[in-house]
N, C-alpha and C. Protein backbone atom coordinates (compact mmCIF):
# COMPACT_ATOMS: atom_id res chain seq x y z
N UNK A 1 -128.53 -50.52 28.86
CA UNK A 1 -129.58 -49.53 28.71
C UNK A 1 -130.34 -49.85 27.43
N UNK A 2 -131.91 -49.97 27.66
CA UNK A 2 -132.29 -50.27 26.34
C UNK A 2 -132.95 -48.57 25.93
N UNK A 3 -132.79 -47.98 25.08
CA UNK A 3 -133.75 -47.34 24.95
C UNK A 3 -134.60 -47.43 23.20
N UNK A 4 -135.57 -46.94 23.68
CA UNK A 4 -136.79 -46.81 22.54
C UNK A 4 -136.86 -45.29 22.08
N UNK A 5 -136.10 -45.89 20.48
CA UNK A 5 -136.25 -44.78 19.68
C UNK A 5 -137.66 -44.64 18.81
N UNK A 6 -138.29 -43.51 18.67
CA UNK A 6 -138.96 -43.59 17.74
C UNK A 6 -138.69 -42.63 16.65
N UNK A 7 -139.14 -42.93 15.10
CA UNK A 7 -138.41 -42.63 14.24
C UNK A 7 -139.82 -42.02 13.27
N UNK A 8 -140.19 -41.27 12.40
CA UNK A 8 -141.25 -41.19 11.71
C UNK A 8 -140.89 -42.02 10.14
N UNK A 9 -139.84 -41.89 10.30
CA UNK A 9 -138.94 -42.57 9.04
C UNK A 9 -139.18 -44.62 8.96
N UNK A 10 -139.83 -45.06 8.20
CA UNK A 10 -139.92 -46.55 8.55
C UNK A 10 -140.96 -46.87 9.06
N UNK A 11 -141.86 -46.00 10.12
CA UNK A 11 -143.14 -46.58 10.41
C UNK A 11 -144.11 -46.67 9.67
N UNK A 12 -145.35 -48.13 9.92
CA UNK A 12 -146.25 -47.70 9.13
C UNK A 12 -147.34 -47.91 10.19
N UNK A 13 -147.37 -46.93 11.00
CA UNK A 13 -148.00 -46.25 12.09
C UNK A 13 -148.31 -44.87 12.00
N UNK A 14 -149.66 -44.54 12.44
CA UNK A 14 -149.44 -43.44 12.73
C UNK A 14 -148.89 -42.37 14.09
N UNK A 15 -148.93 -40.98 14.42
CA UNK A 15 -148.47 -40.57 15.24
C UNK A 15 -149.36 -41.09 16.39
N UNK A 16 -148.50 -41.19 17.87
CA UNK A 16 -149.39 -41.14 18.84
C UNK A 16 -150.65 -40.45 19.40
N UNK A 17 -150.11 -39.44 18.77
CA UNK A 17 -151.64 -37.87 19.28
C UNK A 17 -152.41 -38.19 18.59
N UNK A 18 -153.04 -39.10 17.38
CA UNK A 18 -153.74 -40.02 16.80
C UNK A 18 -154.69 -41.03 16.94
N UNK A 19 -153.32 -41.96 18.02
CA UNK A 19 -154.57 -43.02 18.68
C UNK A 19 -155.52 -42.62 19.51
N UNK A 20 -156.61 -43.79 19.78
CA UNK A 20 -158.12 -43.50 20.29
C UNK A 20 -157.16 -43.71 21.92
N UNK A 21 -158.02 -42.65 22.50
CA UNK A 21 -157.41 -43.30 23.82
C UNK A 21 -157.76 -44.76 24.90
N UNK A 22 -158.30 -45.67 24.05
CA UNK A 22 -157.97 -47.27 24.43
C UNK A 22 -156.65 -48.16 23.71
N UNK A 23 -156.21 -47.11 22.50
CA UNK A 23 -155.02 -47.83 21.94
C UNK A 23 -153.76 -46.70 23.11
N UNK A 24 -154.08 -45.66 23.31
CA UNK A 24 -152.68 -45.32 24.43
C UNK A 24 -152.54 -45.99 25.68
N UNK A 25 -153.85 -46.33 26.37
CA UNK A 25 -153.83 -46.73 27.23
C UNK A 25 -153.39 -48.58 27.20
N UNK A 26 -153.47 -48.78 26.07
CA UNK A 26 -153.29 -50.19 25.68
C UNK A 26 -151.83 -50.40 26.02
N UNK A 27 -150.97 -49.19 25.13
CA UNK A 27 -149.55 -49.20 24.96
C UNK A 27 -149.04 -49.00 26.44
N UNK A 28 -149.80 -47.93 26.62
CA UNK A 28 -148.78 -47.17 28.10
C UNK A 28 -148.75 -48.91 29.67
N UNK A 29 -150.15 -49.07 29.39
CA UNK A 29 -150.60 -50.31 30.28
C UNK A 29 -149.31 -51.46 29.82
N UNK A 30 -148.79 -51.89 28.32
CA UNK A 30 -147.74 -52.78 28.00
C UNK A 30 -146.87 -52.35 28.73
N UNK A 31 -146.19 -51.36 28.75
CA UNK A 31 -145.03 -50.93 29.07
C UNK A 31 -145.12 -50.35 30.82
N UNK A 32 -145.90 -50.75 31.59
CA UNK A 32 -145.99 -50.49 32.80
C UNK A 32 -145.81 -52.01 33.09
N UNK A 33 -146.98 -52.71 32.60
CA UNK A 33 -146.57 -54.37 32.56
C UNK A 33 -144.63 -54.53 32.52
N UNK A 34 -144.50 -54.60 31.49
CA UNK A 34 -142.78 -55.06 31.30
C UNK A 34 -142.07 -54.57 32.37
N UNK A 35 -142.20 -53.16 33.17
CA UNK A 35 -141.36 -52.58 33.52
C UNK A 35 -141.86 -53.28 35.37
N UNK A 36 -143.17 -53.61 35.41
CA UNK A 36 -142.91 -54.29 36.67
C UNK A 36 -142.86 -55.95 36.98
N UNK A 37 -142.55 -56.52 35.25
CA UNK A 37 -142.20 -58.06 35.99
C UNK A 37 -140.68 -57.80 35.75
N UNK A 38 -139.95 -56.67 35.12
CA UNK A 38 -138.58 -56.63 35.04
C UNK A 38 -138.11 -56.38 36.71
N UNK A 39 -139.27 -55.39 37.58
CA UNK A 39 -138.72 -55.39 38.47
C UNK A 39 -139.11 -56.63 39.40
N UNK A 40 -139.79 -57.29 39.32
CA UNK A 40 -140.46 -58.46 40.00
C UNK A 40 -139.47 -59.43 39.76
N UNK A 41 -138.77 -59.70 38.66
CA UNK A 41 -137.56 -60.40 38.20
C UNK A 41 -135.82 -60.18 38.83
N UNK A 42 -136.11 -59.09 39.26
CA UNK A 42 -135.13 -58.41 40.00
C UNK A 42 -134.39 -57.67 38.40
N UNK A 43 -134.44 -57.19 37.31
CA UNK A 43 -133.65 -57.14 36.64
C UNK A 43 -133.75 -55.74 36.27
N UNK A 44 -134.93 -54.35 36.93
CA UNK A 44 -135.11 -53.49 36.82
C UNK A 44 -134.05 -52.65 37.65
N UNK A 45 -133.58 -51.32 36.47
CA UNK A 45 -132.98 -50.50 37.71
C UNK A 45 -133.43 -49.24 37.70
N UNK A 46 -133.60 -48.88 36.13
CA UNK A 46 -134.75 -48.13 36.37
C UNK A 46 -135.69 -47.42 34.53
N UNK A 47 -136.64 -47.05 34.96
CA UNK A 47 -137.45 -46.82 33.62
C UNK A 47 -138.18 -45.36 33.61
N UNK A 48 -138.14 -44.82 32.48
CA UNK A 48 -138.42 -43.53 32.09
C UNK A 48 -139.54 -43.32 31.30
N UNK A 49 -140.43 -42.77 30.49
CA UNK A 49 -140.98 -42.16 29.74
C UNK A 49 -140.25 -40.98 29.24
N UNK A 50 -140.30 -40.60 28.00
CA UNK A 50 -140.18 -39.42 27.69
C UNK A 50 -141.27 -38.43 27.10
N UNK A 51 -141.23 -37.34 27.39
CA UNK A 51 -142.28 -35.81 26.65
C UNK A 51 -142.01 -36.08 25.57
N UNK A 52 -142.46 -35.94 24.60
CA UNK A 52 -142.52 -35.54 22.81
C UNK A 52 -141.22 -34.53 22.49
N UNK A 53 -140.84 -34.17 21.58
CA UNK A 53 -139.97 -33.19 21.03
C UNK A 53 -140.52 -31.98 21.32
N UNK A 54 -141.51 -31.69 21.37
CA UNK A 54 -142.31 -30.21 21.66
C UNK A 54 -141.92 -29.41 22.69
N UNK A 55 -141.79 -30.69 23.60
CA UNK A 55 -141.41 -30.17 25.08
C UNK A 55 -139.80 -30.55 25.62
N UNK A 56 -139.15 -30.64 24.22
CA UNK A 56 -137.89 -30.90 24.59
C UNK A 56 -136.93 -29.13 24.37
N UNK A 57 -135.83 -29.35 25.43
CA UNK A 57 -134.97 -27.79 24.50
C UNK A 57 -134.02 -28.42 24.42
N UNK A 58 -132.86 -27.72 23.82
CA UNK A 58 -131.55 -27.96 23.31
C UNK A 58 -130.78 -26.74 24.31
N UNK A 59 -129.80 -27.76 24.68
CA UNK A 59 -128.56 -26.39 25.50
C UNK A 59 -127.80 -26.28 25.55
N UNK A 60 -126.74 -25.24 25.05
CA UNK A 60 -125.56 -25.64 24.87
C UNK A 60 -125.35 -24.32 25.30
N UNK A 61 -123.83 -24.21 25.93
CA UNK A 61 -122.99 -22.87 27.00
C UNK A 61 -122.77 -21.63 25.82
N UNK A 62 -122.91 -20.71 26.15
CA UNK A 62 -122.66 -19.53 25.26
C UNK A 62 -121.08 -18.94 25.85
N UNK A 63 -121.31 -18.37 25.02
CA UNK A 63 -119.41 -17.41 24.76
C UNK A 63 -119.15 -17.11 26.55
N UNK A 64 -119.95 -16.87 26.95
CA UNK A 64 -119.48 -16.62 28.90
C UNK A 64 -119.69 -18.01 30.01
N UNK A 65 -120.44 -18.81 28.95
CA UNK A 65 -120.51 -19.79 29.71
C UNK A 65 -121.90 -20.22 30.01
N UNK A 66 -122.92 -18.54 29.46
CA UNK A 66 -124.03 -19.06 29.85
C UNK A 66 -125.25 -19.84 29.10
N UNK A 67 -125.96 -20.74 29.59
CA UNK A 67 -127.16 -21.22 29.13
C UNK A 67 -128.00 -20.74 27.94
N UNK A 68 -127.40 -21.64 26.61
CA UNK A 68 -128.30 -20.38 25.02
C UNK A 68 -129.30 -21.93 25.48
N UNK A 69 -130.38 -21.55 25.41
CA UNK A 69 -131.50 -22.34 25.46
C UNK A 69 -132.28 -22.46 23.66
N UNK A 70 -132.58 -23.63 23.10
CA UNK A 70 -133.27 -23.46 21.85
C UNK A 70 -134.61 -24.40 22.36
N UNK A 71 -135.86 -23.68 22.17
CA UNK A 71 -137.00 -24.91 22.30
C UNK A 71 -137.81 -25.19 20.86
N UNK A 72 -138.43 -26.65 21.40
CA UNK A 72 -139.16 -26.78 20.11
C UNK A 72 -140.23 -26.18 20.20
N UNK A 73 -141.28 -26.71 19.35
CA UNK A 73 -141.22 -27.80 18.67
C UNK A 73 -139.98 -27.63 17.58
N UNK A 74 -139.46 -29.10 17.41
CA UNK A 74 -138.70 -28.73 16.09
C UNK A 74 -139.03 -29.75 15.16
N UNK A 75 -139.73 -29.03 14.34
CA UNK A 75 -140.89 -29.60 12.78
C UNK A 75 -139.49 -30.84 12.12
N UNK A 76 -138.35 -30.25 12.39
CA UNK A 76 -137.32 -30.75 11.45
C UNK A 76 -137.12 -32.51 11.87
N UNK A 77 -137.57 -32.82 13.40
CA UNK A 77 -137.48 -33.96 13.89
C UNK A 77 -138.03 -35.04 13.46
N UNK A 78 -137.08 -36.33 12.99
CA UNK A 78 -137.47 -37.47 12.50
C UNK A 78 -137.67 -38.48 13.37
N UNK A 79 -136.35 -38.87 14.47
CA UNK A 79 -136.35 -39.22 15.21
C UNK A 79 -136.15 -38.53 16.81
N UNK A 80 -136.50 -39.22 17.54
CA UNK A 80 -136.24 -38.65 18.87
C UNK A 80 -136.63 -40.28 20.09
N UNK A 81 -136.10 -39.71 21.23
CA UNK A 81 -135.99 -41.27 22.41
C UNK A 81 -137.19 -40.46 22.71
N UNK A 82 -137.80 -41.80 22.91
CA UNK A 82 -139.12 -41.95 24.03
C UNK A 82 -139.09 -42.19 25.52
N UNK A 83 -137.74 -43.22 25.25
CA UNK A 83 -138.06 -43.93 26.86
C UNK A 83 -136.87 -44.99 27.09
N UNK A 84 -136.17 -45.21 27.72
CA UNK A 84 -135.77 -46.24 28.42
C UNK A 84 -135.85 -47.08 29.32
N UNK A 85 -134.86 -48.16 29.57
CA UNK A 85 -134.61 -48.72 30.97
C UNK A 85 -133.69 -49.23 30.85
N UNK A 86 -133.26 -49.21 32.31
CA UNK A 86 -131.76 -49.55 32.45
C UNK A 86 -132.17 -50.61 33.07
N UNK A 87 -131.32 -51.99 32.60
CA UNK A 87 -131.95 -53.66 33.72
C UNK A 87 -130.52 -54.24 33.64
N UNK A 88 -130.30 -54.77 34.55
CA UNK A 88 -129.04 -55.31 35.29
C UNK A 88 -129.43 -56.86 35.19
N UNK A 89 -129.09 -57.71 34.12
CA UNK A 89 -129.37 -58.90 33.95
C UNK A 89 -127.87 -59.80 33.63
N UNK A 90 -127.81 -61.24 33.56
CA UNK A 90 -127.12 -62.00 33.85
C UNK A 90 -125.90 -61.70 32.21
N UNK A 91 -126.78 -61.78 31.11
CA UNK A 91 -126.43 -61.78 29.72
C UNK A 91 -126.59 -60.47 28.89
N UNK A 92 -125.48 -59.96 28.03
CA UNK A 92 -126.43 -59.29 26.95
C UNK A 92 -127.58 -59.91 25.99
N UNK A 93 -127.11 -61.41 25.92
CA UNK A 93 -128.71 -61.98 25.06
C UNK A 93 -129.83 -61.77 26.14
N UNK A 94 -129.83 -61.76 27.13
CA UNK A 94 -131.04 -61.56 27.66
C UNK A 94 -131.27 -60.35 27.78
N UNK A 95 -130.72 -59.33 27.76
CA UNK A 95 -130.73 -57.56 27.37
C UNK A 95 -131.65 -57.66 25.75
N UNK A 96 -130.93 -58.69 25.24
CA UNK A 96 -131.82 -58.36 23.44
C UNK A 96 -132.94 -58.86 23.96
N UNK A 97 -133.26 -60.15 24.76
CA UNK A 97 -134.33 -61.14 24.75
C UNK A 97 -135.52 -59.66 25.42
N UNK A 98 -135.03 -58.64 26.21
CA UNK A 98 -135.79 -57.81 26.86
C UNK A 98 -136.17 -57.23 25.79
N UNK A 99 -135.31 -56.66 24.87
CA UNK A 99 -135.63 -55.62 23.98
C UNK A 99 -136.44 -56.18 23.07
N UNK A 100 -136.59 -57.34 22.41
CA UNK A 100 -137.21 -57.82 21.72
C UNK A 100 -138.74 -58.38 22.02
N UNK A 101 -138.69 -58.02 23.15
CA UNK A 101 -140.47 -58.11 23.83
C UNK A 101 -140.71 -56.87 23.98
N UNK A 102 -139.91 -55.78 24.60
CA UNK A 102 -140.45 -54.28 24.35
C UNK A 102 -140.99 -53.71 22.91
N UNK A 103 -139.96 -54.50 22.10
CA UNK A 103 -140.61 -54.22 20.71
C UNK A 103 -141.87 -54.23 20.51
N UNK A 104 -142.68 -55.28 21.12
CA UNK A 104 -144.05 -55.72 20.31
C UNK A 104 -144.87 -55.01 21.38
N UNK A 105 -144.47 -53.79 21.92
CA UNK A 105 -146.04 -52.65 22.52
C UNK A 105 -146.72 -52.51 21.23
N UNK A 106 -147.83 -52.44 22.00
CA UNK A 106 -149.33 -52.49 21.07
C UNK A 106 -149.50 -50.84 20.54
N UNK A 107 -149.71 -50.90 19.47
CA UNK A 107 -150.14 -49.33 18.50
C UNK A 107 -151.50 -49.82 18.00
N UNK A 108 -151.51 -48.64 17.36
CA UNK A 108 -153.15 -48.78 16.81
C UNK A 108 -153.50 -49.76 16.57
N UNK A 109 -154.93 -50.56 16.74
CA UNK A 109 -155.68 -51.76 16.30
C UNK A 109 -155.58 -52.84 17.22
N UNK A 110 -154.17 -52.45 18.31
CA UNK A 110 -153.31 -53.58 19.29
C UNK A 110 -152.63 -54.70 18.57
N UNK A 111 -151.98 -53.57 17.27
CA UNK A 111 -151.12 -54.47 16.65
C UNK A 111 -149.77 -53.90 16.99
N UNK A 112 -149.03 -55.39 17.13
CA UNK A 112 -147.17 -55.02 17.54
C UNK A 112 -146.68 -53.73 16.96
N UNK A 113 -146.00 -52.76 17.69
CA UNK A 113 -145.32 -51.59 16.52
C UNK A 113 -143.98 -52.29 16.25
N UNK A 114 -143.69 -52.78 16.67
CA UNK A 114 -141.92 -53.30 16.55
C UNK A 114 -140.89 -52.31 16.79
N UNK A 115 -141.05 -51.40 17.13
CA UNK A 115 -140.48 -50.25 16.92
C UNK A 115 -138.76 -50.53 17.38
N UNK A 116 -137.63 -50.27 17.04
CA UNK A 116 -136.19 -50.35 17.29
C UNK A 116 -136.09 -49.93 18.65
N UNK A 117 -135.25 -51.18 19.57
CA UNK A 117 -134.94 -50.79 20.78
C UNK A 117 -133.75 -51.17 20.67
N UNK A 118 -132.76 -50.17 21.07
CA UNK A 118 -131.34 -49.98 21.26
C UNK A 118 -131.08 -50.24 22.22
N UNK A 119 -129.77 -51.30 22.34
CA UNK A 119 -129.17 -52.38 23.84
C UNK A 119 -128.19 -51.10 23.25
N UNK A 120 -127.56 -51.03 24.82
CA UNK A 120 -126.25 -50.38 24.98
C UNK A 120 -125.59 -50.87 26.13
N UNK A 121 -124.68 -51.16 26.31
CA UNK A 121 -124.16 -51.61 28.03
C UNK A 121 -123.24 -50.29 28.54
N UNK A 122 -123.98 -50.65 29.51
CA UNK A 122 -124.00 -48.90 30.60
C UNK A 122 -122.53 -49.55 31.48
N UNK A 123 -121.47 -48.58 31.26
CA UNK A 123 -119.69 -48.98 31.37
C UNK A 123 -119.75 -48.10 33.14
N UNK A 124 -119.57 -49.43 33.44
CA UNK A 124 -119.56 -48.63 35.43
C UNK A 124 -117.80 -48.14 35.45
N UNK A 125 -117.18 -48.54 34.85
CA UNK A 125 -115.89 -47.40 35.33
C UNK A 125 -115.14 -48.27 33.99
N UNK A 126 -113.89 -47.09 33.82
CA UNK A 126 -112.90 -47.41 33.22
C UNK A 126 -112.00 -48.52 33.05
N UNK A 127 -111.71 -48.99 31.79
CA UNK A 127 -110.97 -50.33 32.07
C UNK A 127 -109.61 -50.07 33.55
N UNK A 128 -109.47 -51.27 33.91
CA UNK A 128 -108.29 -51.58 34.94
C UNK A 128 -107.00 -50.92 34.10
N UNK A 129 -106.64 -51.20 32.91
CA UNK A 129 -105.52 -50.97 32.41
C UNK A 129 -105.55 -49.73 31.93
N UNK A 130 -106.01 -48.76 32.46
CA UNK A 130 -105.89 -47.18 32.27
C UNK A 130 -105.24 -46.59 33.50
């Protein structure tokens, strides 16, 4: 699973609600690109976007069990996931080799953001020796 964190901490970017809309459409167009030669490659299984923090809630079970809902916006947020994909490829170097081209979506000016993409390997069942 790679996903794309974004962080306000470390960039020297500005926010997305910022760019002109030929630099979103620049980015969003990269990342539609990647996500269909990953599937053209056979190595797609599947890819997300995420809403902003604004439109995220928090949920956790209350004393009966039921649903305490918290929504944002929450001002306090540094980081938060944007987006993933999950790709079923031969290697984890080729999991980085993915992540390391997702890095360079275009931000303002259609310069690379680099932004940190986190490999994780997605565990289909429990070891045998359990």
């Amino acid at each position: 699973m790679l996903l794309m964190q974004f962080s306000a901490a470390g960039t020297d970017f500005p926010p997305i609600d910022t760019w002109t809309p030929a630099e979103i459409r620049a980015h969003i167009g990269f990342m539609g690109e990647v996500s269909a030669k990953l599937a053209s490659d056979g190595e797609l299984v599947q890819a997300e976007g995420l809403a902003g923090p604004a439109q995220a809630k928090i949920v956790q079970a209350g004393a009966d069990g039921a649903p305490v809902v918290t929504e944002g916006p929450f001002a306090e947020t540094k980081e938060f996931l944007a987006g993933w994909w999950i790709v079923d490829c031969d290697s984890p170097q080729r999991a980085v080799q993915i992540a390391a081209h997702i890095s360079t979506a275009p931000g303002p000016g259609g310069r690379p953001l680099n932004m940190p993409i986190e490999v994780h390997p997605v565990m289909s069942a429990p070891p045998e020796e359990l």
